[in-house]
PDB file of N, CA and C in Angstrom:
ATOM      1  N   UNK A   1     104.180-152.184-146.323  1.00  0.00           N
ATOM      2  CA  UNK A   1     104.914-152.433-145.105  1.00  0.00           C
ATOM      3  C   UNK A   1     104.065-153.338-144.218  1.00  0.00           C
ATOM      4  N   UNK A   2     104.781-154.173-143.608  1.00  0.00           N
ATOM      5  CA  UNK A   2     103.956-155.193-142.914  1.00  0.00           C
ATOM      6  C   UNK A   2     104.315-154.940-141.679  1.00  0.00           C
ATOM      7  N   UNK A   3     102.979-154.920-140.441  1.00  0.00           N
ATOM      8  CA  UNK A   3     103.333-154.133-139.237  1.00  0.00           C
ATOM      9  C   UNK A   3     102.802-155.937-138.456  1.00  0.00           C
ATOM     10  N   UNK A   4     103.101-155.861-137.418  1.00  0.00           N
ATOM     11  CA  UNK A   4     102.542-156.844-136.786  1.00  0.00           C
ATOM     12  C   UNK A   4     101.886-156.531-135.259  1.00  0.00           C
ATOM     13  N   UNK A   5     101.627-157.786-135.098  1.00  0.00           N
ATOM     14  CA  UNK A   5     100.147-156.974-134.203  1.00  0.00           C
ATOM     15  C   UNK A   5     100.644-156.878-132.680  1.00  0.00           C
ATOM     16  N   UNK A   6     101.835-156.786-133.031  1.00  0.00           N
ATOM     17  CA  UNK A   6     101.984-156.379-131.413  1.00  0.00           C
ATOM     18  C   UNK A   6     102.979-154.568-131.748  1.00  0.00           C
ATOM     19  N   UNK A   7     103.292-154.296-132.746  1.00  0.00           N
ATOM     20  CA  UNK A   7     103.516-153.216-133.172  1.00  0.00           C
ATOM     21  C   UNK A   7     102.821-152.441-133.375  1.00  0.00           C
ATOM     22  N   UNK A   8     100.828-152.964-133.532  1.00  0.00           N
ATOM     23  CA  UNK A   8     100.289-152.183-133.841  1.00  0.00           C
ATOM     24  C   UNK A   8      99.550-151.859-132.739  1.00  0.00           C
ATOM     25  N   UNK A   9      99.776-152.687-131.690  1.00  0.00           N
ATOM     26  CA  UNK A   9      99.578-152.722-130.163  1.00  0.00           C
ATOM     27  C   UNK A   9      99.551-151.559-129.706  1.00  0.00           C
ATOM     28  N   UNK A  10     101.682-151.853-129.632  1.00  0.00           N
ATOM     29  CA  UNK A  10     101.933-150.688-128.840  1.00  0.00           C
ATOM     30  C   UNK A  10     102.247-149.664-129.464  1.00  0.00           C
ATOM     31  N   UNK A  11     102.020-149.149-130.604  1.00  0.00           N
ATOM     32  CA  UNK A  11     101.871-148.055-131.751  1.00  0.00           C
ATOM     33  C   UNK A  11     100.319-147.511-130.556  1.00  0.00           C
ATOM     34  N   UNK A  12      98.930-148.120-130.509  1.00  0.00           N
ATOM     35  CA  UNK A  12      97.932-147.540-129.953  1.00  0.00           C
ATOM     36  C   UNK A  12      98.092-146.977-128.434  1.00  0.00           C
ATOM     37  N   UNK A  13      98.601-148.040-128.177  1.00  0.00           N
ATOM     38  CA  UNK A  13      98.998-147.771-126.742  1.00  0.00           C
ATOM     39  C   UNK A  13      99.962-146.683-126.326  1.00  0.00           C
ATOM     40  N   UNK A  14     100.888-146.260-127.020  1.00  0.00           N
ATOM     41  CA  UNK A  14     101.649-145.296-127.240  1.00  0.00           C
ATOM     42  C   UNK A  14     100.663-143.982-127.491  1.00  0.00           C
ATOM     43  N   UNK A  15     100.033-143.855-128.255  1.00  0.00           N
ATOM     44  CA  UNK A  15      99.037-143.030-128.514  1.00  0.00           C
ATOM     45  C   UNK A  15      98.547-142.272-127.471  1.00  0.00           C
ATOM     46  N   UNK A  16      97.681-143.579-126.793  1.00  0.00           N
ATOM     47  CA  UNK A  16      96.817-143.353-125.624  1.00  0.00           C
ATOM     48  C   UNK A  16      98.032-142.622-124.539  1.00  0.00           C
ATOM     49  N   UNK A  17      98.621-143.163-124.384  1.00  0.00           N
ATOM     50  CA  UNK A  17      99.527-142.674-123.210  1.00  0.00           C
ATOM     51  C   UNK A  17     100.149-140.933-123.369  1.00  0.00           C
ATOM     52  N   UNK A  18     100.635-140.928-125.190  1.00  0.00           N
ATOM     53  CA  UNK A  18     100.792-139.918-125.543  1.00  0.00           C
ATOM     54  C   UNK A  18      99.617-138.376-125.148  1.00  0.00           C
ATOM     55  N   UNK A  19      98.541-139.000-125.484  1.00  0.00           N
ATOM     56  CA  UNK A  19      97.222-137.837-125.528  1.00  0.00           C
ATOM     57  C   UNK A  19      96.280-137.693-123.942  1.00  0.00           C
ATOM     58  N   UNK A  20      96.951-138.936-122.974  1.00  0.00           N
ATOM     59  CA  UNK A  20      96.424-139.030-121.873  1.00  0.00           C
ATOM     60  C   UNK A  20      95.397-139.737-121.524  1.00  0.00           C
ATOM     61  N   UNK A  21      94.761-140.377-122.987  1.00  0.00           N
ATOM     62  CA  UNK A  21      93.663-141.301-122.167  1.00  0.00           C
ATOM     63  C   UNK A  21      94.076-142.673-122.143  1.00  0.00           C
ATOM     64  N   UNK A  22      94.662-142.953-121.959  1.00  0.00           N
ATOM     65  CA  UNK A  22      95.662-144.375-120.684  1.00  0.00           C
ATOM     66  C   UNK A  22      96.751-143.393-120.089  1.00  0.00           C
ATOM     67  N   UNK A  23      96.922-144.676-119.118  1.00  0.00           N
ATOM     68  CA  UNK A  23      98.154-144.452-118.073  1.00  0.00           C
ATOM     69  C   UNK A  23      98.795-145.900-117.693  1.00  0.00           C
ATOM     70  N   UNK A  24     100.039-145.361-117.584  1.00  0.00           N
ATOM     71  CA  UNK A  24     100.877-147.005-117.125  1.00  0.00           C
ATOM     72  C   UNK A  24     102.217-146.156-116.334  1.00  0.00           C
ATOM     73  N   UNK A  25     102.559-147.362-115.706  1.00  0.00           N
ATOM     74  CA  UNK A  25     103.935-147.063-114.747  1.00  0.00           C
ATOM     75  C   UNK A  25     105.009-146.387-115.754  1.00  0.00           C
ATOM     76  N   UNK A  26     106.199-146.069-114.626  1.00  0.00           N
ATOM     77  CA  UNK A  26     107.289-145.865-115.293  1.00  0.00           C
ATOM     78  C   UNK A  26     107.926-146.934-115.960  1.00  0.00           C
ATOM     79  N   UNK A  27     107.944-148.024-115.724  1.00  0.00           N
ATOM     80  CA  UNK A  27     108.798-149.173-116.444  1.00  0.00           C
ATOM     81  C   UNK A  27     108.089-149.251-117.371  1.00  0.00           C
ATOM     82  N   UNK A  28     106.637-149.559-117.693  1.00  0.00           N
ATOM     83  CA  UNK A  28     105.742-150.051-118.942  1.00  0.00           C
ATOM     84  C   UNK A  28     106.153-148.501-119.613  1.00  0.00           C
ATOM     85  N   UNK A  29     106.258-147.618-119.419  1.00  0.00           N
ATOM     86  CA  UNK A  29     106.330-146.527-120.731  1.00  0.00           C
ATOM     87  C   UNK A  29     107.996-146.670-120.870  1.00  0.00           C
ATOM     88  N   UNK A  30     108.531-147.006-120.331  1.00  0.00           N
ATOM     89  CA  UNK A  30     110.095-147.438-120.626  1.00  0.00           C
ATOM     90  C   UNK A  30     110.320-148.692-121.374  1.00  0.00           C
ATOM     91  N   UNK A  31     109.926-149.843-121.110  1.00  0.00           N
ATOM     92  CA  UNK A  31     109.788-150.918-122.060  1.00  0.00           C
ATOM     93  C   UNK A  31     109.134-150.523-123.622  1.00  0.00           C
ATOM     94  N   UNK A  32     107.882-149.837-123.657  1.00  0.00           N
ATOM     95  CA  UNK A  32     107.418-149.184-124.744  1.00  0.00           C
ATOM     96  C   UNK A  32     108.242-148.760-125.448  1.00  0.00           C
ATOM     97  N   UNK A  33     108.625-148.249-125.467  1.00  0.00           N
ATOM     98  CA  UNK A  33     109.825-146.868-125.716  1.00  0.00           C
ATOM     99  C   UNK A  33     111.022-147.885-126.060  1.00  0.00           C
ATOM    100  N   UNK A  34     111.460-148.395-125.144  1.00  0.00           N
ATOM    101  CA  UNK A  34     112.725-149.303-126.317  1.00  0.00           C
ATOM    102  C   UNK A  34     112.114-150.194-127.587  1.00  0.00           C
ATOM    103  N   UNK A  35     110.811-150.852-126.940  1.00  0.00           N
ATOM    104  CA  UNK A  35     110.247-151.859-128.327  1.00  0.00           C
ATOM    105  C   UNK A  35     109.843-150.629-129.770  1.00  0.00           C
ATOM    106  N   UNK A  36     109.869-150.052-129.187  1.00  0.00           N
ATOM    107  CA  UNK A  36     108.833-148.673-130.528  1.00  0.00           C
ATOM    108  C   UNK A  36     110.653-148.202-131.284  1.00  0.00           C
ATOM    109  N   UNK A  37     111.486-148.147-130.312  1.00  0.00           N
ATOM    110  CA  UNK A  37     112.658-147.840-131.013  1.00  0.00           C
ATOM    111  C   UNK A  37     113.767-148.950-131.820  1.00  0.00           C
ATOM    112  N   UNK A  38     113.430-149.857-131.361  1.00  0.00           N
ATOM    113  CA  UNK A  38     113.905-151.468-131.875  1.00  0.00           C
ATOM    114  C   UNK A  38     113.095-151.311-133.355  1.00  0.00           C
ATOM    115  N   UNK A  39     111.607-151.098-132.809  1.00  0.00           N
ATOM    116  CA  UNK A  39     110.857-151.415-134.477  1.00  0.00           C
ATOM    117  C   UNK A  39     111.374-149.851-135.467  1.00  0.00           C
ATOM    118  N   UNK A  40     111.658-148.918-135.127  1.00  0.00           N
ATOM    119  CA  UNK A  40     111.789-148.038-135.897  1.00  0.00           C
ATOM    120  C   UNK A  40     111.072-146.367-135.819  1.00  0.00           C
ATOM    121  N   UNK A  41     109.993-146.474-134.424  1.00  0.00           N
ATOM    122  CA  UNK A  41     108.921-145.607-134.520  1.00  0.00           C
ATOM    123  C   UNK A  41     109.508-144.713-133.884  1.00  0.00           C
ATOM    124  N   UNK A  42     110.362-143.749-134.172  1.00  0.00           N
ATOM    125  CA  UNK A  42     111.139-143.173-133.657  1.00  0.00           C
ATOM    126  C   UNK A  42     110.640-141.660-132.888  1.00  0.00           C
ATOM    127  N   UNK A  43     109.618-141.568-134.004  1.00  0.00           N
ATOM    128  CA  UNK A  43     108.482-140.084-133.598  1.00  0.00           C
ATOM    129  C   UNK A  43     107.878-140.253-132.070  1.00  0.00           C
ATOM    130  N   UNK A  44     107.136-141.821-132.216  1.00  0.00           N
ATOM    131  CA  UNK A  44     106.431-141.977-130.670  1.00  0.00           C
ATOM    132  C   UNK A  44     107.377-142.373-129.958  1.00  0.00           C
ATOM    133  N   UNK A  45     108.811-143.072-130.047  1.00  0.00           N
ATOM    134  CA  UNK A  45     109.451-143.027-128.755  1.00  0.00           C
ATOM    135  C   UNK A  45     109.855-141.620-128.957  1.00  0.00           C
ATOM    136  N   UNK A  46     110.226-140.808-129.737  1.00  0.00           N
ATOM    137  CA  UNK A  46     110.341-139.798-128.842  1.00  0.00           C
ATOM    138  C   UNK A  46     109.674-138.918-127.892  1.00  0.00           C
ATOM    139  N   UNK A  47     108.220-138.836-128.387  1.00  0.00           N
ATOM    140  CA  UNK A  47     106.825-138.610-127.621  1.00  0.00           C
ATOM    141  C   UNK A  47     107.061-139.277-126.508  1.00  0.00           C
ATOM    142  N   UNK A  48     107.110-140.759-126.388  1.00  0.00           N
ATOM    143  CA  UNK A  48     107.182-140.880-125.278  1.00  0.00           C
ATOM    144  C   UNK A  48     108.399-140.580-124.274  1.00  0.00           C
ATOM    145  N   UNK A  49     109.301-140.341-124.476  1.00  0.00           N
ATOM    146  CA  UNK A  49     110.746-139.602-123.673  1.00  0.00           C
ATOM    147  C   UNK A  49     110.399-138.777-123.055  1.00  0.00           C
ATOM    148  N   UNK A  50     109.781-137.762-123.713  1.00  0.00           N
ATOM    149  CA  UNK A  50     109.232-136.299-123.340  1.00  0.00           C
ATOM    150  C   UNK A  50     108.200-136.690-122.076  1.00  0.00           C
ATOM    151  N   UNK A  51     107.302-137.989-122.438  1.00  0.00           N
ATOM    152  CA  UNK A  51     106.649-138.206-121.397  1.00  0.00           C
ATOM    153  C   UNK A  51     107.111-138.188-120.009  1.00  0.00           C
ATOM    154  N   UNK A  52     107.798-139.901-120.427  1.00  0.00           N
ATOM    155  CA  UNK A  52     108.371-140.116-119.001  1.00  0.00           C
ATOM    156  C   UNK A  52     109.449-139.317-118.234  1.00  0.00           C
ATOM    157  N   UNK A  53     109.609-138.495-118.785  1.00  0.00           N
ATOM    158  CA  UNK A  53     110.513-137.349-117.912  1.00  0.00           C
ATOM    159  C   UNK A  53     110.355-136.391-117.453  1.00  0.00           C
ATOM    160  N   UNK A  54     108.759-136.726-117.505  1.00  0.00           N
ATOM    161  CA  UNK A  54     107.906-135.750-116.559  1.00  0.00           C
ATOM    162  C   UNK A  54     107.268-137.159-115.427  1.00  0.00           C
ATOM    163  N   UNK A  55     107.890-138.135-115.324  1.00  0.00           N
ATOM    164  CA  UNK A  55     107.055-139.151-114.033  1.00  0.00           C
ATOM    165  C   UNK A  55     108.201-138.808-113.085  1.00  0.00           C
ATOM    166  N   UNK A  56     107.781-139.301-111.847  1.00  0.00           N
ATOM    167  CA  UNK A  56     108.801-139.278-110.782  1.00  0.00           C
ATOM    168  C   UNK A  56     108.838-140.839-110.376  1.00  0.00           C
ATOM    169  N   UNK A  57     109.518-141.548-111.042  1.00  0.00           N
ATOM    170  CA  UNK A  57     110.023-142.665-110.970  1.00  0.00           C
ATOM    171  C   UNK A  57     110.621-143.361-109.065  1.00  0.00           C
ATOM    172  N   UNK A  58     109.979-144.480-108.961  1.00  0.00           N
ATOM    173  CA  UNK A  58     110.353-144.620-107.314  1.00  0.00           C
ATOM    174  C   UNK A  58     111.321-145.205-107.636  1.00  0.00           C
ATOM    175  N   UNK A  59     112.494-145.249-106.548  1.00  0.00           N
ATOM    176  CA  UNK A  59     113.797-145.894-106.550  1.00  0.00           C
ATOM    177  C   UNK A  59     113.937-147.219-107.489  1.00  0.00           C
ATOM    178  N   UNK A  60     112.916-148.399-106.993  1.00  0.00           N
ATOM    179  CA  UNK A  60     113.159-149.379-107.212  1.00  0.00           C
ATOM    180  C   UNK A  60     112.569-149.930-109.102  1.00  0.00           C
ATOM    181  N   UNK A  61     111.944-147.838-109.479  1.00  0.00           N
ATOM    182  CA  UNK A  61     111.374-148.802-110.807  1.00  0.00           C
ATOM    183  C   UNK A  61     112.766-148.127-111.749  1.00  0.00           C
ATOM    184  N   UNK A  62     113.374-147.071-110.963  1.00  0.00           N
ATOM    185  CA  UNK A  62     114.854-146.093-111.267  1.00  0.00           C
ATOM    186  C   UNK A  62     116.261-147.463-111.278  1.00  0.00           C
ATOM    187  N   UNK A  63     116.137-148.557-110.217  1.00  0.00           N
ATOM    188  CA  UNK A  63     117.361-149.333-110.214  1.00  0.00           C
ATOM    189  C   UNK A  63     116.636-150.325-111.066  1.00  0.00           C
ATOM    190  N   UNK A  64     115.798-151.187-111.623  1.00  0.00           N
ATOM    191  CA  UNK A  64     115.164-151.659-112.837  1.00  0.00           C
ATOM    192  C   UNK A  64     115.041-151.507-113.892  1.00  0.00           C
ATOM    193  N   UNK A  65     115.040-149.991-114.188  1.00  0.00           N
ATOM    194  CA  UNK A  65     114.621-149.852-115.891  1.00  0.00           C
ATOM    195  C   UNK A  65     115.812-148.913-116.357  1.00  0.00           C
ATOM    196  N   UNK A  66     116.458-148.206-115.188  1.00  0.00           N
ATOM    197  CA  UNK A  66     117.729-146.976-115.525  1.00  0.00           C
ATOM    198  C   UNK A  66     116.662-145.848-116.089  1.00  0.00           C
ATOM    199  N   UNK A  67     117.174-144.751-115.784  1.00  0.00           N
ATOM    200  CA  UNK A  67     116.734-143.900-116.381  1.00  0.00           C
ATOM    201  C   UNK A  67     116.431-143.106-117.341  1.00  0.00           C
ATOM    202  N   UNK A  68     115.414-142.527-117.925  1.00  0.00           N
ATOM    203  CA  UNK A  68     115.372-142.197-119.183  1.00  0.00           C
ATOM    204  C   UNK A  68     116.162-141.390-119.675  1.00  0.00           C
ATOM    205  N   UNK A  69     116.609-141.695-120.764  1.00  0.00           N
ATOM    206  CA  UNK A  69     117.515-141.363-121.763  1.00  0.00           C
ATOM    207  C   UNK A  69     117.121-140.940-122.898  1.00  0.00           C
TER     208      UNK A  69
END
């Protein structure tokens, strides 16, 4: 299987965010999360769902990204 390097990016980055050692906004773990589900990684977007629905999202990143789903 051929992964490419921005899959294997945010495959790490997903990680980190998953286990807590990074942090990013609500939109960057929302953008994540659709690209990880576009490529197929269906385990870490779901990891990350679980995440972001524990952030408290400010209005303006809520009328930007819609809410998690």
């Amino acid at each position: 299987m051929d992964m490419t390097l921005q899959l294997a990016v945010a495959r790490g980055t997903a990680r980190g965010l998953i286990n807590g050692s990074a942090a990013a906004d609500y939109g960057d773990v929302i953008c994540l999360r659709r690209f990880l589900l576009r490529e197929g990684e269906l385990g870490l977007a779901t990891d990350l769902l679980v995440l972001v629905k524990t952030m408290t999202p400010a209005a303006a990143e809520l009328s930007e990204y819609g809410p998690a789903a």
